[in-house]
PDB file of N, CA and C in Angstrom:
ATOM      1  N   UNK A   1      93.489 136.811 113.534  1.00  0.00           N
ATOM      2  CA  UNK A   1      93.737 135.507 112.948  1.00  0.00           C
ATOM      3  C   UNK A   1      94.302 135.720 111.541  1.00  0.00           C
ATOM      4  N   UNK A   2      95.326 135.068 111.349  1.00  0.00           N
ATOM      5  CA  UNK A   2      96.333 135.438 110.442  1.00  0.00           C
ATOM      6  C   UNK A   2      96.491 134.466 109.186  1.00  0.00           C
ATOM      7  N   UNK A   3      96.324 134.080 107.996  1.00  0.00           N
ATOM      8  CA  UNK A   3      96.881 132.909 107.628  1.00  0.00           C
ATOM      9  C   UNK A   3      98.547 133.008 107.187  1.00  0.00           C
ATOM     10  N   UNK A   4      99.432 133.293 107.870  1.00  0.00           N
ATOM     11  CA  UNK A   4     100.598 133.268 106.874  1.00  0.00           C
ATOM     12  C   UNK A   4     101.317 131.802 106.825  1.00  0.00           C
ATOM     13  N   UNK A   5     102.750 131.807 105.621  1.00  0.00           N
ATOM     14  CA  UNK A   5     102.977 130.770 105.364  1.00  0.00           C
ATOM     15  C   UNK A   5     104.020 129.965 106.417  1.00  0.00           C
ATOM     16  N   UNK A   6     103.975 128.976 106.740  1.00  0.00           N
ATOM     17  CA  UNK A   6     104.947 128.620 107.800  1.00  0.00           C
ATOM     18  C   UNK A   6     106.364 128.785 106.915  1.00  0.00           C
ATOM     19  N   UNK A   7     107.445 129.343 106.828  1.00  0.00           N
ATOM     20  CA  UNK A   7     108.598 129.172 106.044  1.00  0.00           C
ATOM     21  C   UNK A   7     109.688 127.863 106.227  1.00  0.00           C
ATOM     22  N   UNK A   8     109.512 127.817 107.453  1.00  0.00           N
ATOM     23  CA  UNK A   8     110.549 126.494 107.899  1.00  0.00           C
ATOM     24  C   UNK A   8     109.483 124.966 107.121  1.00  0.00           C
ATOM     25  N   UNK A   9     108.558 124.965 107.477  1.00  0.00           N
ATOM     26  CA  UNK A   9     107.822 123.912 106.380  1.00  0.00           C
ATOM     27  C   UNK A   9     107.714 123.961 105.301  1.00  0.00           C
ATOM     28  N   UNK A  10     108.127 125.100 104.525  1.00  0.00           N
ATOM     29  CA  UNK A  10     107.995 125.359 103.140  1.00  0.00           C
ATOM     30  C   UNK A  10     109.469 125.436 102.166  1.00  0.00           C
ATOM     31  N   UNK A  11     110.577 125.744 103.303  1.00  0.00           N
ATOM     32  CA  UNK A  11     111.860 125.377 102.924  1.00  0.00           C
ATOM     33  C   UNK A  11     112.046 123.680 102.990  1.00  0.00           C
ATOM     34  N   UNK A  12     111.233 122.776 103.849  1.00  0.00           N
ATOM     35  CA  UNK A  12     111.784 121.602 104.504  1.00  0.00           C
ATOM     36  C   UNK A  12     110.933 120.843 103.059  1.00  0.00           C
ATOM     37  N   UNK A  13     109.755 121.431 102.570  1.00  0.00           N
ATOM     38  CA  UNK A  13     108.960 120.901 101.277  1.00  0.00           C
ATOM     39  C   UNK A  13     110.157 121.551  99.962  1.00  0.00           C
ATOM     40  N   UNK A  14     110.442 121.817 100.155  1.00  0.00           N
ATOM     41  CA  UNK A  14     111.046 122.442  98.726  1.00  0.00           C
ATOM     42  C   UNK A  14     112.852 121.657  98.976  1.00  0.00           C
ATOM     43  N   UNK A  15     113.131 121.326  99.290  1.00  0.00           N
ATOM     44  CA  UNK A  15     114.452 120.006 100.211  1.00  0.00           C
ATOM     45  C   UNK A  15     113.738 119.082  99.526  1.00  0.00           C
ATOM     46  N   UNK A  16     113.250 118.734  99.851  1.00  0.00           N
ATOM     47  CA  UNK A  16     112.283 117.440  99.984  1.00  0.00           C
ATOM     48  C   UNK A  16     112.211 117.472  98.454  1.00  0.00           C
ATOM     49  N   UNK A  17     110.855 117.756  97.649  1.00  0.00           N
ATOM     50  CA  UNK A  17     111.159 118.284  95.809  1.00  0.00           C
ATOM     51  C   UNK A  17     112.509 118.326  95.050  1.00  0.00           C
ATOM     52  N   UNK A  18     113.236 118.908  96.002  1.00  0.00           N
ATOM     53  CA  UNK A  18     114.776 118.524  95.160  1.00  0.00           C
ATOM     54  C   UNK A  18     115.477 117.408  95.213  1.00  0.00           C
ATOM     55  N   UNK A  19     115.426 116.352  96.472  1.00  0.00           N
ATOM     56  CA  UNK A  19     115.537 115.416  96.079  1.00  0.00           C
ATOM     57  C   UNK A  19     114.618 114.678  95.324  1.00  0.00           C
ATOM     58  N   UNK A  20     113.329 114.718  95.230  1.00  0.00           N
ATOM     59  CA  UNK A  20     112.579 114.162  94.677  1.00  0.00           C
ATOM     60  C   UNK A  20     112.925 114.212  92.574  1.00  0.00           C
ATOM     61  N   UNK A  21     113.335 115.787  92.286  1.00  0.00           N
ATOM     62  CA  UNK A  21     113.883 115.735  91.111  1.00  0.00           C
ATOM     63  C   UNK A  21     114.937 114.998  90.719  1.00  0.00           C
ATOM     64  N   UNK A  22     116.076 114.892  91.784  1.00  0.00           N
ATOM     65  CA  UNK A  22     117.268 113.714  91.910  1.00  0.00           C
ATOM     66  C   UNK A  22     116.741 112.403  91.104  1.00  0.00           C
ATOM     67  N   UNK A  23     115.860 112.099  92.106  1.00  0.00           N
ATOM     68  CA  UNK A  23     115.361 110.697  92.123  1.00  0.00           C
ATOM     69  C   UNK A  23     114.796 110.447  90.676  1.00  0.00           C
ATOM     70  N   UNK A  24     114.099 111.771  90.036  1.00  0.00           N
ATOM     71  CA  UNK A  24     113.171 111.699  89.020  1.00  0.00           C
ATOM     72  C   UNK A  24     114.242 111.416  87.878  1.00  0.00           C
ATOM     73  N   UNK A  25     115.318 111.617  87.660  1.00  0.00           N
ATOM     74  CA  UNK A  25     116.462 111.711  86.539  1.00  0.00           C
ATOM     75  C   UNK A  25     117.515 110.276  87.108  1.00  0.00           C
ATOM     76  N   UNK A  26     117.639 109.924  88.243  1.00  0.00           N
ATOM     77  CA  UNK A  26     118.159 109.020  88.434  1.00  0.00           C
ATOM     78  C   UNK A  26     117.672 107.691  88.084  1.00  0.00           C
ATOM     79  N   UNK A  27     116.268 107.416  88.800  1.00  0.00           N
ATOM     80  CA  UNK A  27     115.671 106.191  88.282  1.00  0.00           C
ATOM     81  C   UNK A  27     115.595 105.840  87.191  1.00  0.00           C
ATOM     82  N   UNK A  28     114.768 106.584  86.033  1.00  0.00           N
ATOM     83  CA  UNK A  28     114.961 106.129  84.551  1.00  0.00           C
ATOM     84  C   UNK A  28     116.275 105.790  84.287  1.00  0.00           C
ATOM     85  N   UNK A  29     117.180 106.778  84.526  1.00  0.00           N
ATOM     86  CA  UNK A  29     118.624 106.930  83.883  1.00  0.00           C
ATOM     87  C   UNK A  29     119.201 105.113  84.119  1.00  0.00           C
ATOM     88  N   UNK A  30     119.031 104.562  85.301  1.00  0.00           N
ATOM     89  CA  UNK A  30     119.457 103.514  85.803  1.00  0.00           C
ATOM     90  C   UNK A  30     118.710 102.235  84.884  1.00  0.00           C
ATOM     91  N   UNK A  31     116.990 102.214  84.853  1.00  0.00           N
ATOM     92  CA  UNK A  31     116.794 101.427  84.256  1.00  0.00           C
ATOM     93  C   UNK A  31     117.154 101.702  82.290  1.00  0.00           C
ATOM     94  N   UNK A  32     117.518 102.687  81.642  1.00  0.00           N
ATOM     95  CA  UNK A  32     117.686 102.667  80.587  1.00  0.00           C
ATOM     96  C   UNK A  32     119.275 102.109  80.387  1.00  0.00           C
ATOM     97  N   UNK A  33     119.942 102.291  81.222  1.00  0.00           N
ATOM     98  CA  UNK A  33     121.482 101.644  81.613  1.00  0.00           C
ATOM     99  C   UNK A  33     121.255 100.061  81.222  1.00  0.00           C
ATOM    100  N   UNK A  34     120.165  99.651  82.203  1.00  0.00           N
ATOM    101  CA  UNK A  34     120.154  98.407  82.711  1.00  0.00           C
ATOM    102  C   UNK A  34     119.178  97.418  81.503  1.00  0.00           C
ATOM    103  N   UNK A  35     118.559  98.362  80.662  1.00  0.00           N
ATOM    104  CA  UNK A  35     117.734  97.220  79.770  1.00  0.00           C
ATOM    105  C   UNK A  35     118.758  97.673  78.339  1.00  0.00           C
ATOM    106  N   UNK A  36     119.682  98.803  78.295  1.00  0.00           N
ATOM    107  CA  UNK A  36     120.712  98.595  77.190  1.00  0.00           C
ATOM    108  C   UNK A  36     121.732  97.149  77.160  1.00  0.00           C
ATOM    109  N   UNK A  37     121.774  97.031  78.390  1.00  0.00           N
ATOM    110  CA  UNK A  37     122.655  95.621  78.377  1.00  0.00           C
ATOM    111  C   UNK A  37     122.332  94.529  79.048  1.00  0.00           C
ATOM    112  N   UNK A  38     121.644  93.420  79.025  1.00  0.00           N
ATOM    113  CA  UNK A  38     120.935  92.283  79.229  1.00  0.00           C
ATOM    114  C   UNK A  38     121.769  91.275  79.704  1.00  0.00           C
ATOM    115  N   UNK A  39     122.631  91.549  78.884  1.00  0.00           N
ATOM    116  CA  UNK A  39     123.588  89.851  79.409  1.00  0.00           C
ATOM    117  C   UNK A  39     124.994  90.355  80.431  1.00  0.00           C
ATOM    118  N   UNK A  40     124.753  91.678  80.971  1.00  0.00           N
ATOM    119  CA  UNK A  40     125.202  91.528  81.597  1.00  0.00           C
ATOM    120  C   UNK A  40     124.972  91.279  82.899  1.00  0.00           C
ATOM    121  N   UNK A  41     126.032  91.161  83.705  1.00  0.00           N
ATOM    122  CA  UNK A  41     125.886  90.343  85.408  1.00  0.00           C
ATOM    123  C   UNK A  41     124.968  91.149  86.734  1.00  0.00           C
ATOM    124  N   UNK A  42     125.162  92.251  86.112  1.00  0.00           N
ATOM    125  CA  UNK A  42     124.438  93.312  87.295  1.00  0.00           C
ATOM    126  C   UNK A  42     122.626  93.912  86.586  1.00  0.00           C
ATOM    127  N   UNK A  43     122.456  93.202  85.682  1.00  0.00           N
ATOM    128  CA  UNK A  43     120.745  93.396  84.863  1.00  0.00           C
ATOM    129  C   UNK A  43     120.282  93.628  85.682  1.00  0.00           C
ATOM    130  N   UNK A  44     119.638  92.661  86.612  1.00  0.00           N
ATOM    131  CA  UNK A  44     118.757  92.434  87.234  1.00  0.00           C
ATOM    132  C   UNK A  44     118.904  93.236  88.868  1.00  0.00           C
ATOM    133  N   UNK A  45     120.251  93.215  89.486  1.00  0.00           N
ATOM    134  CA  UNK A  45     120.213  94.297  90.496  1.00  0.00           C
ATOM    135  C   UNK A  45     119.724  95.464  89.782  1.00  0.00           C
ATOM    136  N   UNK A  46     120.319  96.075  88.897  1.00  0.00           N
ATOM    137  CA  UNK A  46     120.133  97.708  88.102  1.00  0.00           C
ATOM    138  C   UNK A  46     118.743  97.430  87.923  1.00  0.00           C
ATOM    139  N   UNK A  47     117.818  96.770  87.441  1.00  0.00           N
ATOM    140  CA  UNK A  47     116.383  96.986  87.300  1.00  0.00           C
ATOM    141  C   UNK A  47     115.687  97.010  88.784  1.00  0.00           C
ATOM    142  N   UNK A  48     116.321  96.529  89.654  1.00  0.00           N
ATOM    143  CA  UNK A  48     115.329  96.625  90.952  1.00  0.00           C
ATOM    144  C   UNK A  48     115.611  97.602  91.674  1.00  0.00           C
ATOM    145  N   UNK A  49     117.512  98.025  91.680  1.00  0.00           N
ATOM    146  CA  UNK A  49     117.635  99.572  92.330  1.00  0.00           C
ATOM    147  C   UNK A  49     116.689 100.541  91.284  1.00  0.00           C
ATOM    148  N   UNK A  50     116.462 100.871  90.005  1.00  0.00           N
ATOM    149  CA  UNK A  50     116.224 101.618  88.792  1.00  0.00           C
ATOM    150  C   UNK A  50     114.544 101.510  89.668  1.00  0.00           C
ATOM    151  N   UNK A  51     113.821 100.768  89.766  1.00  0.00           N
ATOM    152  CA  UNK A  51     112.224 100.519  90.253  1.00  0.00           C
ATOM    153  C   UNK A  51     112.397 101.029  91.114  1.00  0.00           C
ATOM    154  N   UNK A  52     113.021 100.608  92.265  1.00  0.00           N
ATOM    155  CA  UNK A  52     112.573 101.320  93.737  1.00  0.00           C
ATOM    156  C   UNK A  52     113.035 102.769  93.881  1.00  0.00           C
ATOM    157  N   UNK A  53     114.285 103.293  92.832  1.00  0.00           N
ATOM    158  CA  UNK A  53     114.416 105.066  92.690  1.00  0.00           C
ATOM    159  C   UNK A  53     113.273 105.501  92.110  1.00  0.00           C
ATOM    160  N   UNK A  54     112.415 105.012  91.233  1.00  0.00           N
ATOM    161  CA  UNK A  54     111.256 105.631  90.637  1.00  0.00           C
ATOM    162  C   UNK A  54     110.228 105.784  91.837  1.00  0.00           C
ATOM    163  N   UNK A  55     110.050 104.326  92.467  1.00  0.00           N
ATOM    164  CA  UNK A  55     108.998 104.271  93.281  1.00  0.00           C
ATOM    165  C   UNK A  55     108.938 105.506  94.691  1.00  0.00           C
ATOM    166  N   UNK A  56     110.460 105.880  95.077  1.00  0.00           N
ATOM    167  CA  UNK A  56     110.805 106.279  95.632  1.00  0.00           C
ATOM    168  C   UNK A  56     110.518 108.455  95.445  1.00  0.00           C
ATOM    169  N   UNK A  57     110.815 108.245  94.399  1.00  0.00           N
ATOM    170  CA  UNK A  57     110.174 109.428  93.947  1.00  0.00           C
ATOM    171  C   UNK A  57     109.283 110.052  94.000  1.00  0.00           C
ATOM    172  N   UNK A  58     108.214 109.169  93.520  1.00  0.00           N
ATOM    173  CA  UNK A  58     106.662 109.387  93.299  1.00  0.00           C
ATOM    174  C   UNK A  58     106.379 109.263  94.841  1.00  0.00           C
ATOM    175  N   UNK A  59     106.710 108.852  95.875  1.00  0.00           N
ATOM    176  CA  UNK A  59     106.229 108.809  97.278  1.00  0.00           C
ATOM    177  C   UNK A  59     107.297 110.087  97.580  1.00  0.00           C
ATOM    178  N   UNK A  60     108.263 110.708  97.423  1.00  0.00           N
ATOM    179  CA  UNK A  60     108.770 111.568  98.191  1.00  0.00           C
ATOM    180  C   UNK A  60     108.399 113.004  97.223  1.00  0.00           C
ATOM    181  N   UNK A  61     107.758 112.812  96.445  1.00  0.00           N
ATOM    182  CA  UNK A  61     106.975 113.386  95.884  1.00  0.00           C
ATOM    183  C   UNK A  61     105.355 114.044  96.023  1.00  0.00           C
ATOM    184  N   UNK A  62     105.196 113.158  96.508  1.00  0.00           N
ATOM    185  CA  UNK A  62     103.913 113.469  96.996  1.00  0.00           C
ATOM    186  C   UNK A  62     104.238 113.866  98.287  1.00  0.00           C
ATOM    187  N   UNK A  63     105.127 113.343  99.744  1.00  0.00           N
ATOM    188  CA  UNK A  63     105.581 113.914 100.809  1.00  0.00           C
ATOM    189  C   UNK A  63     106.202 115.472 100.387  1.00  0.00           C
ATOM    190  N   UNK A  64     106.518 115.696  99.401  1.00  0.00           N
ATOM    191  CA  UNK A  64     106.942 116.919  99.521  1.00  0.00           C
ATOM    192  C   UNK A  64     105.604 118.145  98.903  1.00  0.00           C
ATOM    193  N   UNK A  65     104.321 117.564  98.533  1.00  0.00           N
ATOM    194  CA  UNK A  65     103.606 118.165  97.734  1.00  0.00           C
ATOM    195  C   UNK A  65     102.676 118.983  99.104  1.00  0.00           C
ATOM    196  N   UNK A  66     102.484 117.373  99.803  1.00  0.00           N
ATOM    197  CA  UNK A  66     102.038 117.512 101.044  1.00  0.00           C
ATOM    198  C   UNK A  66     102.423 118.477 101.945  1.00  0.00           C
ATOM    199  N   UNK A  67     103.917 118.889 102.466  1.00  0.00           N
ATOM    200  CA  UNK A  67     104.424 119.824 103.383  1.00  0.00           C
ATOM    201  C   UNK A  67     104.273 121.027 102.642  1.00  0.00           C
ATOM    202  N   UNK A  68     104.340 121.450 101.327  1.00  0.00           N
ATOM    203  CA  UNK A  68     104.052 122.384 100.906  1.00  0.00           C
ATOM    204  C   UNK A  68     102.812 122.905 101.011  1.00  0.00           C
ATOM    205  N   UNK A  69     102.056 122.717 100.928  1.00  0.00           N
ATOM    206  CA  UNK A  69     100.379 122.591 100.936  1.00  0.00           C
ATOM    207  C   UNK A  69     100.086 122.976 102.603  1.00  0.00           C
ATOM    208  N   UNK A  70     101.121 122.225 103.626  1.00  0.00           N
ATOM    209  CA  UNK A  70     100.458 122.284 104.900  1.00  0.00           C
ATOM    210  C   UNK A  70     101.236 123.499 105.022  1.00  0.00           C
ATOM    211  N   UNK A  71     102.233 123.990 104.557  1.00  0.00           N
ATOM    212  CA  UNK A  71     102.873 125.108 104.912  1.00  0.00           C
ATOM    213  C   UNK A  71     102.207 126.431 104.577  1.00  0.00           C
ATOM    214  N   UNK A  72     101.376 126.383 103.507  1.00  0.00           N
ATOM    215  CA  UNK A  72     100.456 127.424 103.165  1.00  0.00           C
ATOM    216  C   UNK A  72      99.508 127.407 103.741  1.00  0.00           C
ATOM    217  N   UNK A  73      98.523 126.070 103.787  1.00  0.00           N
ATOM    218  CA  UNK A  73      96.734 125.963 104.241  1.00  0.00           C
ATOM    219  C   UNK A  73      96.453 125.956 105.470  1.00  0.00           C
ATOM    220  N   UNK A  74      97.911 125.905 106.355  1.00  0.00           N
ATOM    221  CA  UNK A  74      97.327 125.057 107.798  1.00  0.00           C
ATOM    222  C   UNK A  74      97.390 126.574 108.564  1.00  0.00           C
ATOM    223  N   UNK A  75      96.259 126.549 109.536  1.00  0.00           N
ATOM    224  CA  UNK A  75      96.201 127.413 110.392  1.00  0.00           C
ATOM    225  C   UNK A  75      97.072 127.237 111.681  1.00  0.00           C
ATOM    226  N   UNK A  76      97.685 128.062 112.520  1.00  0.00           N
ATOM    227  CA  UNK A  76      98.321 127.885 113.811  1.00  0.00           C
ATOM    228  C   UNK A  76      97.095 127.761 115.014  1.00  0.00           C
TER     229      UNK A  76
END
């Protein structure tokens, strides 16, 4: 009985983390865009795409924390 690491789950977690860094530099970037200029016409889309890239993060974030973790801990 062996514990080694699954690699194909641990490449598919580490995919996963890199978009998640995407997301991490994109979202802010969007809402700091979007509260520099107020009166303009697209505010309020740019603050709700800018929220759901953050939100989006922090959940594909944790999905990727997760496959990493199962790629090391989980037994076959």
């Amino acid at each position: 009985m062996s514990n080694r690491t699954d690699k194909t789950l641990l490449y598919k977690g580490l995919n996963t983390m890199a978009i998640c860094l995407l997301c991490c530099f994109t979202g802010p970037s969007l809402l700091y865009v979007a509260f520099g200029n107020p009166t303009k016409p697209l505010y309020y889309p740019m603050i709700i795409v800018g929220c759901i890239v953050c939100l989006a993060a922090i959940i594909i974030g944790f999905k990727g924390i997760k496959q990493i973790g199962d790629s090391m801990f989980k037994r076959n």
